[in-house]
Each structure stands twice: as structure tokens, then as C-alpha cells.
Protein backbone atom coordinates (compact mmCIF):
# COMPACT_ATOMS: atom_id res chain seq x y z
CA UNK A 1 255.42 40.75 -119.46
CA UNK A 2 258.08 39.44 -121.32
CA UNK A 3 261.38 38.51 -120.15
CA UNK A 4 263.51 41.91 -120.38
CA UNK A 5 266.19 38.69 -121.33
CA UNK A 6 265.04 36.66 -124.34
CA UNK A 7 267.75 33.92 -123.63
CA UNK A 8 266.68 34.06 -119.55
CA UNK A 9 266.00 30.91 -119.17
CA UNK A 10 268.86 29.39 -121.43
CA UNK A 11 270.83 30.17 -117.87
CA UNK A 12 270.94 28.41 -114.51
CA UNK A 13 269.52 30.60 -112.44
CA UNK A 14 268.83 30.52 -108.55
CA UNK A 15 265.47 30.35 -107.15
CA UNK A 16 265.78 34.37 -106.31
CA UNK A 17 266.78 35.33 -109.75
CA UNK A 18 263.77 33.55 -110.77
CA UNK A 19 261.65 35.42 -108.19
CA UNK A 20 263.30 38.76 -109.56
CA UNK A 21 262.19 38.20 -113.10
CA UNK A 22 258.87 37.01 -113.03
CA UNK A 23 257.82 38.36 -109.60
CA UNK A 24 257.28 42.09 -110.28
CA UNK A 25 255.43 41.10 -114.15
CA UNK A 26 253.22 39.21 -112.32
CA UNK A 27 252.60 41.33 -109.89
CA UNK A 28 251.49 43.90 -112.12
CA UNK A 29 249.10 42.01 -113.85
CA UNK A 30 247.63 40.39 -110.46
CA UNK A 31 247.00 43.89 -109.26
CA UNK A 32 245.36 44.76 -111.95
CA UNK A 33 243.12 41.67 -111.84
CA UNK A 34 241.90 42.15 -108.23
CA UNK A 35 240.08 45.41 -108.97
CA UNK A 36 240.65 47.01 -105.42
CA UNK A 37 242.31 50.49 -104.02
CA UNK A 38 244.58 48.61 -101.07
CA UNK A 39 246.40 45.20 -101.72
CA UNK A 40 248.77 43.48 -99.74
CA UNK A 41 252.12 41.42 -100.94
CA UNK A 42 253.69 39.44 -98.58
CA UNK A 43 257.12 37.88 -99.16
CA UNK A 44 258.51 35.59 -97.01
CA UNK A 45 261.79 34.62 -98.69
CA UNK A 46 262.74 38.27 -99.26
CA UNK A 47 266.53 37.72 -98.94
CA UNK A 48 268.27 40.79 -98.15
CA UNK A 49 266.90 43.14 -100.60
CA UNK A 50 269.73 42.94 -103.56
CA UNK A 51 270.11 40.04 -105.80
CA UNK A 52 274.30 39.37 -106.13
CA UNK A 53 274.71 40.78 -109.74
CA UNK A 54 273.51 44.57 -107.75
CA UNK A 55 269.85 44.04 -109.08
CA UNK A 56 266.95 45.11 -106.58
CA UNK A 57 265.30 42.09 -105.23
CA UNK A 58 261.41 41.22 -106.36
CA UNK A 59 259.96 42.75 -102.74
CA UNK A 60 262.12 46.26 -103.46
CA UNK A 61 260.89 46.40 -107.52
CA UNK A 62 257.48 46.27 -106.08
CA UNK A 63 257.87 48.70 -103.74
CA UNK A 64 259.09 51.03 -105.99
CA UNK A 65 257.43 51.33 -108.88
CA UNK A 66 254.10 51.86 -106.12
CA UNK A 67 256.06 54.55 -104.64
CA UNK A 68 256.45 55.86 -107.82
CA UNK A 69 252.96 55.61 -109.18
CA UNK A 70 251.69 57.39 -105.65
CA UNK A 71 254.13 60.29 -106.63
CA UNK A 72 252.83 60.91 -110.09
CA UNK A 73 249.83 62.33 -110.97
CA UNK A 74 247.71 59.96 -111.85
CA UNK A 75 244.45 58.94 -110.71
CA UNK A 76 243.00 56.23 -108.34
CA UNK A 77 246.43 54.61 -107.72
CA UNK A 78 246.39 51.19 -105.49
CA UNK A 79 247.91 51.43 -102.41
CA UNK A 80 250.00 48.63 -101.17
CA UNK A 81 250.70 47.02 -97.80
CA UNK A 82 254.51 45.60 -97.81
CA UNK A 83 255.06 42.56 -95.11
CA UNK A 84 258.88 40.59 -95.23
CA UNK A 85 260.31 38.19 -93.72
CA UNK A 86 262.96 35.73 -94.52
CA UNK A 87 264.75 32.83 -92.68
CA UNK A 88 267.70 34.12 -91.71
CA UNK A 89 267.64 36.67 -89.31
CA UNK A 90 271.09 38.60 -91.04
CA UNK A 91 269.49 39.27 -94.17
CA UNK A 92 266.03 40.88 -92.21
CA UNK A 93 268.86 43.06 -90.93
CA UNK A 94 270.19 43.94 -94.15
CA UNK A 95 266.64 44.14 -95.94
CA UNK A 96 266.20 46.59 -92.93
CA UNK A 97 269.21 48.90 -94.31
CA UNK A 98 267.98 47.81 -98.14
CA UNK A 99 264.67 49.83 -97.58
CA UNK A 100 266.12 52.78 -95.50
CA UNK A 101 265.28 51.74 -92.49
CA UNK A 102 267.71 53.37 -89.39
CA UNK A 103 269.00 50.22 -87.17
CA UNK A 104 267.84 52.16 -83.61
CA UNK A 105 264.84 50.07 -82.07
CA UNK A 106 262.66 52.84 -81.22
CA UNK A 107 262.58 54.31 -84.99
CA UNK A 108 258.90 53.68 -86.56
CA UNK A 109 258.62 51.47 -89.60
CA UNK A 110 256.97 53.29 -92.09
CA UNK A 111 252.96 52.39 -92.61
CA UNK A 112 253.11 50.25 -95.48
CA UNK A 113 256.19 48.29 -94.06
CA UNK A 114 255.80 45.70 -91.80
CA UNK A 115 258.17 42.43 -90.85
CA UNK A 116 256.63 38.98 -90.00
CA UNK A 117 259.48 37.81 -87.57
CA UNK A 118 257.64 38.70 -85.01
CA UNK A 119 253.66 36.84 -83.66
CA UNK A 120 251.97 39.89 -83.76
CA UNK A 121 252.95 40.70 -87.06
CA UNK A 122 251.16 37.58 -88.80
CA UNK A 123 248.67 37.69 -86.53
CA UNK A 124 247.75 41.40 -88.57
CA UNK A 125 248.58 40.03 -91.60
CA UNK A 126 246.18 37.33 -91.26
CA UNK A 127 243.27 39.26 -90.43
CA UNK A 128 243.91 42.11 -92.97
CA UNK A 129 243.93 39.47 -95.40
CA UNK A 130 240.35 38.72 -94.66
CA UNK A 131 239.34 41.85 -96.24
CA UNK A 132 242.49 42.88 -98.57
CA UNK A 133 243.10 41.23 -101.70
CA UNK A 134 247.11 39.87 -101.33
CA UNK A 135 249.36 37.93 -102.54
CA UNK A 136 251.67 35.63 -100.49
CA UNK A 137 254.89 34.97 -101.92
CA UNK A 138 256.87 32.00 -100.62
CA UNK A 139 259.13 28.81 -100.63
CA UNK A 140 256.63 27.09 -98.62
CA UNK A 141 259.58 24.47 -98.12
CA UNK A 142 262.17 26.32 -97.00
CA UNK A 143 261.50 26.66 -93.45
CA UNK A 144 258.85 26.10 -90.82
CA UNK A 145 256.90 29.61 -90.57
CA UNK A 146 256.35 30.11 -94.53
CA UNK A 147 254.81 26.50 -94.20
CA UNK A 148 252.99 28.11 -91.14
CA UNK A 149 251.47 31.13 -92.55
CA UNK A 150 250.92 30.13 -95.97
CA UNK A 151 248.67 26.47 -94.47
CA UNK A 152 246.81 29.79 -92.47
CA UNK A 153 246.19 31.78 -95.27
CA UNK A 154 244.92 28.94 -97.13
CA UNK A 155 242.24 28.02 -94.35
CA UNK A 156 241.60 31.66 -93.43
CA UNK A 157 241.52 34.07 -96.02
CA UNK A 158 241.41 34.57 -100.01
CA UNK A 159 244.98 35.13 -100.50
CA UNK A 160 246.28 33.87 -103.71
CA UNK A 161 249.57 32.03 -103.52
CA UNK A 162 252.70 32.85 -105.71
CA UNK A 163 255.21 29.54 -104.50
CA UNK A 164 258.49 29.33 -106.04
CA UNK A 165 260.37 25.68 -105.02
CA UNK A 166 262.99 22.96 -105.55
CA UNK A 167 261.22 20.22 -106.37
CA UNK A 168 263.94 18.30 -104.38
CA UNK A 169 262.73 20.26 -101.46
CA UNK A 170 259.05 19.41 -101.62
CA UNK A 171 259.66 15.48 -102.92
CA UNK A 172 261.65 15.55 -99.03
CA UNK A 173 258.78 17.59 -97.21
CA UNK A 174 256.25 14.58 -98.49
CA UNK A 175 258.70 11.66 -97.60
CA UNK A 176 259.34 13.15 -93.90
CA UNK A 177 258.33 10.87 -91.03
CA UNK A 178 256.42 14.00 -89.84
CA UNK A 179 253.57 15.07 -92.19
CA UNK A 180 254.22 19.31 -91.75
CA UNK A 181 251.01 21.16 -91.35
CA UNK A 182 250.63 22.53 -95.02
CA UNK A 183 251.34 19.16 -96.03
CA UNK A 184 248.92 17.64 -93.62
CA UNK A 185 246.18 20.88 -94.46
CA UNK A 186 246.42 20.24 -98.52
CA UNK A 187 246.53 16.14 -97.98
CA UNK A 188 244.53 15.28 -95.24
CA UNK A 189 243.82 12.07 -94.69
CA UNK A 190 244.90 11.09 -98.01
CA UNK A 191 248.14 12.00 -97.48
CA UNK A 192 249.23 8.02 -96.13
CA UNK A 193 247.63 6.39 -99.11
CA UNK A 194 249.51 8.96 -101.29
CA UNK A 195 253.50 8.62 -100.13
CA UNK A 196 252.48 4.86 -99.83
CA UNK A 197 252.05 4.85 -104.36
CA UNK A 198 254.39 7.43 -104.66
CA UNK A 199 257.13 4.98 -102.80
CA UNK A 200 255.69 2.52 -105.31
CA UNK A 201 256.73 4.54 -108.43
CA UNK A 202 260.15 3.64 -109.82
CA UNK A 203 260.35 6.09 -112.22
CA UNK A 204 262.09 9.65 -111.21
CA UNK A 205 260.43 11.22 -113.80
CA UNK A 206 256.33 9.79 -113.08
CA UNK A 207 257.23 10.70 -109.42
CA UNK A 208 257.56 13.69 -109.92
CA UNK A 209 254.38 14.40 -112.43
CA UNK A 210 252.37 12.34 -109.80
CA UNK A 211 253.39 14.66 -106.92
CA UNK A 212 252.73 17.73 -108.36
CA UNK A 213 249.34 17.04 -110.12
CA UNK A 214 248.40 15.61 -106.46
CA UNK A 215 249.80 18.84 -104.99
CA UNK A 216 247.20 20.79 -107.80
CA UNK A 217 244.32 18.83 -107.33
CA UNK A 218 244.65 18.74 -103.43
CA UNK A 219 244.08 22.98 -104.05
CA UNK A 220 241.21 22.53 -106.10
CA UNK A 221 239.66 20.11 -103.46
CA UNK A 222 239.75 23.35 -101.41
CA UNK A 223 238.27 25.78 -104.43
CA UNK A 224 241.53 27.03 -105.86
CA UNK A 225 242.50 27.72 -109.51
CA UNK A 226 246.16 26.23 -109.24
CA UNK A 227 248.32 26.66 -112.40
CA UNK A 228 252.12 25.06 -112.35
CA UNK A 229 255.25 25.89 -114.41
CA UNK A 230 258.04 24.06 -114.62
CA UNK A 231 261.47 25.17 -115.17
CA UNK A 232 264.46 22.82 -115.77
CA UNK A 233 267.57 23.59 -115.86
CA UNK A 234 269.15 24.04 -119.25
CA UNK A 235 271.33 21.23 -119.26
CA UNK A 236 269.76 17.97 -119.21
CA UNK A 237 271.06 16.92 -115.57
CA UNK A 238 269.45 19.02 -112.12
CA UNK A 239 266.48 19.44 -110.20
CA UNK A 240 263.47 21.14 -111.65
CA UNK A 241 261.97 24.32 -109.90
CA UNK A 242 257.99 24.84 -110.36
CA UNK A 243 256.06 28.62 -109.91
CA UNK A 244 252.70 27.42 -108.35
CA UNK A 245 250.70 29.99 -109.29
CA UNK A 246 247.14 29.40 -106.71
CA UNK A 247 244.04 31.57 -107.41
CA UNK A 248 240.36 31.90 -105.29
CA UNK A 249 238.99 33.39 -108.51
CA UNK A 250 238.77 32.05 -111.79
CA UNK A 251 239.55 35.58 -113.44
CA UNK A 252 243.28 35.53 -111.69
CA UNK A 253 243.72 31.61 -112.43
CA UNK A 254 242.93 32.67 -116.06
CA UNK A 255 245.18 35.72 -116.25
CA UNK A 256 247.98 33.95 -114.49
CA UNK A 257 247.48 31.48 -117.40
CA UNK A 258 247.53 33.99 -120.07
CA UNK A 259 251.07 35.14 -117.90
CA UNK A 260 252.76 32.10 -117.99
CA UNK A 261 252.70 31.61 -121.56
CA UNK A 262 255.08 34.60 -122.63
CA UNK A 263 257.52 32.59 -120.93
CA UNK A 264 256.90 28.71 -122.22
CA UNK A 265 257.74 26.87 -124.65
CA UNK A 266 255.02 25.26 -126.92
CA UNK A 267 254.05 21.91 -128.52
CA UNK A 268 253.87 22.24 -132.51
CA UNK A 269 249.86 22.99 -132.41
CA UNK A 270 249.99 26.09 -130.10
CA UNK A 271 249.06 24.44 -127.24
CA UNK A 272 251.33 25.60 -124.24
CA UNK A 273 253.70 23.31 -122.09
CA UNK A 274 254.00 25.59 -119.52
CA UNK A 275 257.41 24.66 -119.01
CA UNK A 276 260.73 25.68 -120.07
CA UNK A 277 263.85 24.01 -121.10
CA UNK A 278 261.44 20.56 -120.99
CA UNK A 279 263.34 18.97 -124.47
CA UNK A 280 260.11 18.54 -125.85
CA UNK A 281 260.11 16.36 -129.45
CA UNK A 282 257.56 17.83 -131.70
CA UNK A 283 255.40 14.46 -133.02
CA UNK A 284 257.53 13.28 -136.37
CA UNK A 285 253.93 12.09 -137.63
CA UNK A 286 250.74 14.44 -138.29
CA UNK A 287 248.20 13.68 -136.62
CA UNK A 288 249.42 11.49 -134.08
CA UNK A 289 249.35 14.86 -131.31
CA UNK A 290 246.03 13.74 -129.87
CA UNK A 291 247.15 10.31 -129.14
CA UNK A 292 250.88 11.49 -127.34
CA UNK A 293 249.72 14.43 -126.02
CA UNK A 294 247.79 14.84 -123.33
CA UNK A 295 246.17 18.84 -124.41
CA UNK A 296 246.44 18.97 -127.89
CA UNK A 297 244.94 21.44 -130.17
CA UNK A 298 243.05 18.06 -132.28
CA UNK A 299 242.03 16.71 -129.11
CA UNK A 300 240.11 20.23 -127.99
CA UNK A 301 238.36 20.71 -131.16
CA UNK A 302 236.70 16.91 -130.88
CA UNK A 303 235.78 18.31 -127.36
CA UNK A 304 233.98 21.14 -128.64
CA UNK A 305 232.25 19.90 -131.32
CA UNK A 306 230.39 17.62 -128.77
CA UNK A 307 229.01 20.10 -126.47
CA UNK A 308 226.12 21.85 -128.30
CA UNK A 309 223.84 21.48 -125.52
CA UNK A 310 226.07 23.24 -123.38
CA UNK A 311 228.48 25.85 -125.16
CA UNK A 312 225.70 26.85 -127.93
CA UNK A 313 225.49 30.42 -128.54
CA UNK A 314 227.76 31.76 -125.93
CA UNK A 315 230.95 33.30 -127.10
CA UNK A 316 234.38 32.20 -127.62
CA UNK A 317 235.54 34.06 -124.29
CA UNK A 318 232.75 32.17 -122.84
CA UNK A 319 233.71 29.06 -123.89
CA UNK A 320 236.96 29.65 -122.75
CA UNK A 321 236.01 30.80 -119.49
CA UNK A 322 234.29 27.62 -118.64
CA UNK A 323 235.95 25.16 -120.24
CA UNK A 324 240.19 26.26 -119.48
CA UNK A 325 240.29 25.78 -116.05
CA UNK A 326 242.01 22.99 -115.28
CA UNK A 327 243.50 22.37 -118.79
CA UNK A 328 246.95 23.73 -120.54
CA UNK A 329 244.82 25.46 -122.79
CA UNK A 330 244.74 29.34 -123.70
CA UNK A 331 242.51 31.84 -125.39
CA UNK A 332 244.52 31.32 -128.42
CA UNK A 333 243.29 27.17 -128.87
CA UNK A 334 239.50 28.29 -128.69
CA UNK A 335 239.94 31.02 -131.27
CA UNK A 336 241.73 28.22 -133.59
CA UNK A 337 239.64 25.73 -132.56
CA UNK A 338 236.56 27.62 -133.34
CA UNK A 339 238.15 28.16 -136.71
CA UNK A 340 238.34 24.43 -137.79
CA UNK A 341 235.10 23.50 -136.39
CA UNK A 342 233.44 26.42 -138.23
CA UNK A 343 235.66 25.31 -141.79
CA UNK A 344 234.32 21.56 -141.04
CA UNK A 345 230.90 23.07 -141.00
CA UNK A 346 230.15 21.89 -137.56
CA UNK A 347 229.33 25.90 -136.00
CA UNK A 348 228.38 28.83 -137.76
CA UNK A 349 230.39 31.75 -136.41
CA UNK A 350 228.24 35.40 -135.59
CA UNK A 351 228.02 38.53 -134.14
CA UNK A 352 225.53 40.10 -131.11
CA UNK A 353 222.97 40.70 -134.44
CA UNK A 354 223.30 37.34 -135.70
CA UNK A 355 225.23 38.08 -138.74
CA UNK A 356 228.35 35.83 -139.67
CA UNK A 357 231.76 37.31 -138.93
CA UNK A 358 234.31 37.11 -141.68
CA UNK A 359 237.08 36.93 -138.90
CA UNK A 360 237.41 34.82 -135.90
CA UNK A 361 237.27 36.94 -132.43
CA UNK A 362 236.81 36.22 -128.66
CA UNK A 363 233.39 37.65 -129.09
CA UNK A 364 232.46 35.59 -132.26
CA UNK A 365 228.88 33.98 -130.80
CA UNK A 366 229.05 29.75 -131.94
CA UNK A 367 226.32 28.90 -133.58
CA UNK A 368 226.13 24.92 -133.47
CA UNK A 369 224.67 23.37 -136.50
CA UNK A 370 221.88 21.03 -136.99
CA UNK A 371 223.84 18.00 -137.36
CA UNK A 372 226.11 18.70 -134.90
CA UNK A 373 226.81 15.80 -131.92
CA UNK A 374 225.37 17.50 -129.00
């Protein structure tokens, strides 16, 4: 899962060199997650198949190493359903040629191919996905029918959401005179009351945090697991792009958690930023992370050491399960959380038999003391 570049991110890249690198990881690990024989990826910024430094674009890795899998001989290998489209018309041409595909009308597009450019087309997508796991890949603010189709799939079906942006692009969606209908779908009728405080905000910077924590919590108001990354560009100056990761399950919202930290940087407790190239200033003081940071590994373990009466005796996993969502934390903070709680004496830490573990696992069982706040 790790960037086949360590320094990746030390470089400007383009929103499709971004898609390229951390597309086809995450793919693999979504996949894996959904636990089904067909699934269904949908891109629909899928450029023209090559990236310009000659490197296969996300859609075409995909594809491939599927293609491959089907050809070896191993067992009970997923089957995938490819649909592309892209706005400009001259690069579905040369995706066309990309993938093989003869330019004559009449020649068939092979089974697990299929184009969006055309009504009929979405209108299969959108009903497959209402009993195939997929993933939609977009820039839901690059042009009208990504908006289109991705506002559908979010009403429709369970489709999980992989949206790559400009911020600059969304932050000009929102302040249109015309609400657009994935804008008007996530918002609803809060979405006046919203550009009316963000127009309030003078800072570039709270603006921004504002708009995208509104963008997250408008997908949980319709039971999504959203998680956000945020890359800036290396140099201080330029727009930020965020990967909106958007899960129906809590198992893919937590694996696309466990994802995204191979890739971020990290505050000085272990607590994730999920963010890269952020100039983050590790706190010059100890203990002064809980009061500048808003997830901090101090602040969690205070957390836990309150809720006996509803964390006691379930594992660390557990515990994690039920208490991440929504949170920058990782499977990592629990285990070291657990730890300090258990060397302040505040949980005993044991096995299935009830026997105390000399190391700290996911499956440690907490035991909260007596004297424990509950």
C-alpha cells in the first residue's frame, strides 16, 4: 500500500497522477473488504488511458491486474465490471484505442467494458449497482454528469465513493448562484444558511476546514462513513486537493482509514493528520497536545478511561470499532492507549480465559477496575 515513491508527495503532482498512485492500492484493499465474486468500478474522469510520463492510467492498472488474476490459476477470483467515461469526448476516443478497442461502430465492447457517455449506459450502471458492490470514482466538480451520477448513486444504491478534487473547484460549486444537484442532494435545505456563514468567514484557511467538515457531516446525515485527506502542495503557496474517501459500511470506512495512513504525516503522539505536506509544528511543550490538538493520543486515553459502563470487557478491536468512526484515530491509538490506562492502573488487560496478557494486542479483553470513572 505504500507509495512505490517514498518522496511522492514531496512533488506537485496533477489530480490524475494522484488518481494513478493511490487509485489501484485502494482498490485492492476495497475489493477485498466487500467480500463478493462480481464488483463494479466506475471512473468517470478516466482521461485517455495513459498518464503523460507513459504510465497506465488508474482505470487500465485495474483492469489489468483482474485480467491477470482471471488468467492464473487461482481460486475464486472477483470478477469486475469496468464502466468509463470522461468529459471530453477526444480522450473517450483515445481510452477507446488505450483498451484495444477497434474504432468501427458495429464492433462489440467486450462484457466487462462499458462507457457512460451514453443514457442507457448509467441507466445499467445504476441498477447493477443495487445489487453489486462498486466503487465510483470521480471529480464530482468537474463537470455536470459526474455531479449527476454520483448525487444518483448516493440516493439509489450502496456505492462507496472514491472523489478526488480541487478544493478551488468545490469552494466555486458552493458559491454558484445555482445550487447543482449533488450540492443541493448532500445540503438540502441547509445549504442557504450554510454559504450565508461561510461568506461570513474571513479567514481562507477556517473556510476551507468549515466546508469540508460540512461536506463530511452532510454524508453521515445520509449513513455514510466519510474519511478526508488532504494534500497540499509542497510549497507553501497553491490550492489543496482532498481524496474523499465515502463508505455505507463501517468495515470499508475503517479499512480506508487504516489506508490512508501509509501515506500521512503524523502529529508527535501517533495520532494521524491525514494530510500531507500540512507544515505541521510538533507542540514545543509536553503535554500541551490535548489542549492544541483536536485528536490527540492524551485526549483519547481520558476518553476511555470514562466509559466503563460501555466499553467494559469487550476487546481492543471492539473498542476501536465503535468508538473510531468519526475521529482521526487508528488501531494503533487504542492499542497505546490501552497501554497507559492499564500502567495507570485504571483496566486490567486479559485474554478469552481471563488471564492477564503480558503484551498489548487487538484482542487483549479491558477489564475496567473498581475505581474506575464509569
Amino acid at each position: 500500500m505504500l507509495s512505490t515513491f517514498p518522496n511522492f508527495f514531496q512533488t506537485k503532482r496533477s489530480l490524475s497522477e494522484i488518481k494513478a498512485e493511490l487509485l489501484p492500492a485502494y482498490f485492492r484493499v476495497w475489493a477485498e473488504t466487500v467480500h463478493a465474486e462480481e464488483v463494479i468500478l466506475a471512473d468517470l474522469n478516466a482521461g485517455n488511458g495513459y498518464e503523460p510520463n507513459g504510465e497506465k492510467a488508474a482505470a487500465l492498472q485495474i483492469l489489468e491486474e483482474f485480467q491477470e488474476a482471471e488468467n492464473a490459476t487461482e481460486t475464486e477470483v472477483k470478477t469486475m465490471k469496468l464502466f468509463l467515461n470522461d468529459p471530453a469526448k477526444t480522450n473517450l476516443e483515445k481510452l477507446k484505442q488505450s483498451l484495444g478497442i477497434p474504432e468501427e461502430e458495429e464492433t462489440k465492447l467486450p462484457e466487462n467494458i462499458a462507457f457512460l457517455n451514453e443514457p442507457e449506459t448509467r441507466e445499467t450502471l445504476l441498477k447493477l449497482l443495487q445489487k453489486v458492490p462498486g466503487l465510483i470514482v470521480a471529480d464530482p466538480f468537474s463537470y455536470a454528469p459526474a455531479q449527476e451520477i454520483v448525487a444518483e448513486a448516493i440516493q439509489n444504491t450502496a456505492a462507496d465513493l472514491f472523489l478526488l478534487f480541487d478544493f478551488k473547484k468545490l469552494e466555486k460549486t458552493f458559491l454558484a448562484a445555482n445550487p447543482t444537484i449533488l450540492l443541493s442532494q448532500l445540503f438540502g435545505p441547509d445549504f442557504p444558511e450554510l454559504k450565508a456563514q461561510f461568506l461570513l468567514m474571513k479567514s481562507v484557511k477556517r473556510r476551507q476546514q468549515f466546508l469540508m467538515e460540512q461536506l463530511e457531516n452532510s454524508f453521515r446525515k445520509q449513513e455514510f462513513y466519510p474519511v478526508s485527506f488532504r494534500i497540499d502542495p509542497p510549497e507553501k503557496a497553491g490550492n489543496a486537493v482532498y481524496l474523499l474517501l465515502v463508505n455505507k459500511s463501517k468495515i470499508n470506512y475503517l479499512q480506508a482509514k487504516e489506508f490512508l495512513k501509509n501515506y500521512s504525516e503524523f502529529q508527535e503522539d501517533g495520532v494521524p493528520l491525514f494530510g500531507v505536506n500540512l507544515h505541521y509544528q510538533p507542540v514545543a511543550i509536553p503535554g500541551f497536545s490535548e489542549f492544541l490538538n483536536k485528536y490527540s493520543l492524551e485526549n483519547l486515553t481520558r476518553e476511555l478511561a470514562t466509559m466503563k459502563s460501555k466499553f467494559h470487557y469487550q476487546t481492543i478491536r471492539e473498542i476501536y470499532e465503535a468508538h473510531s468512526p468519526g475521529t482521526h484515530y487508528i488501531l494503533d491509538n487504542y492499542v497505546a492507549a490501552f497501554r497507559n490506562l492499564r500502567k495507570a492502573e485504571t483496566v486490567n488487560l486479559v485474554d478469552a480465559n481471563n488471564k492477564k496478557v503480558a503484551k498489548v494486542t487487538l484482542d487483549s479483553v479491558v477489564f475496567y477496575r473498581l475505581h474506575s470513572k464509569s
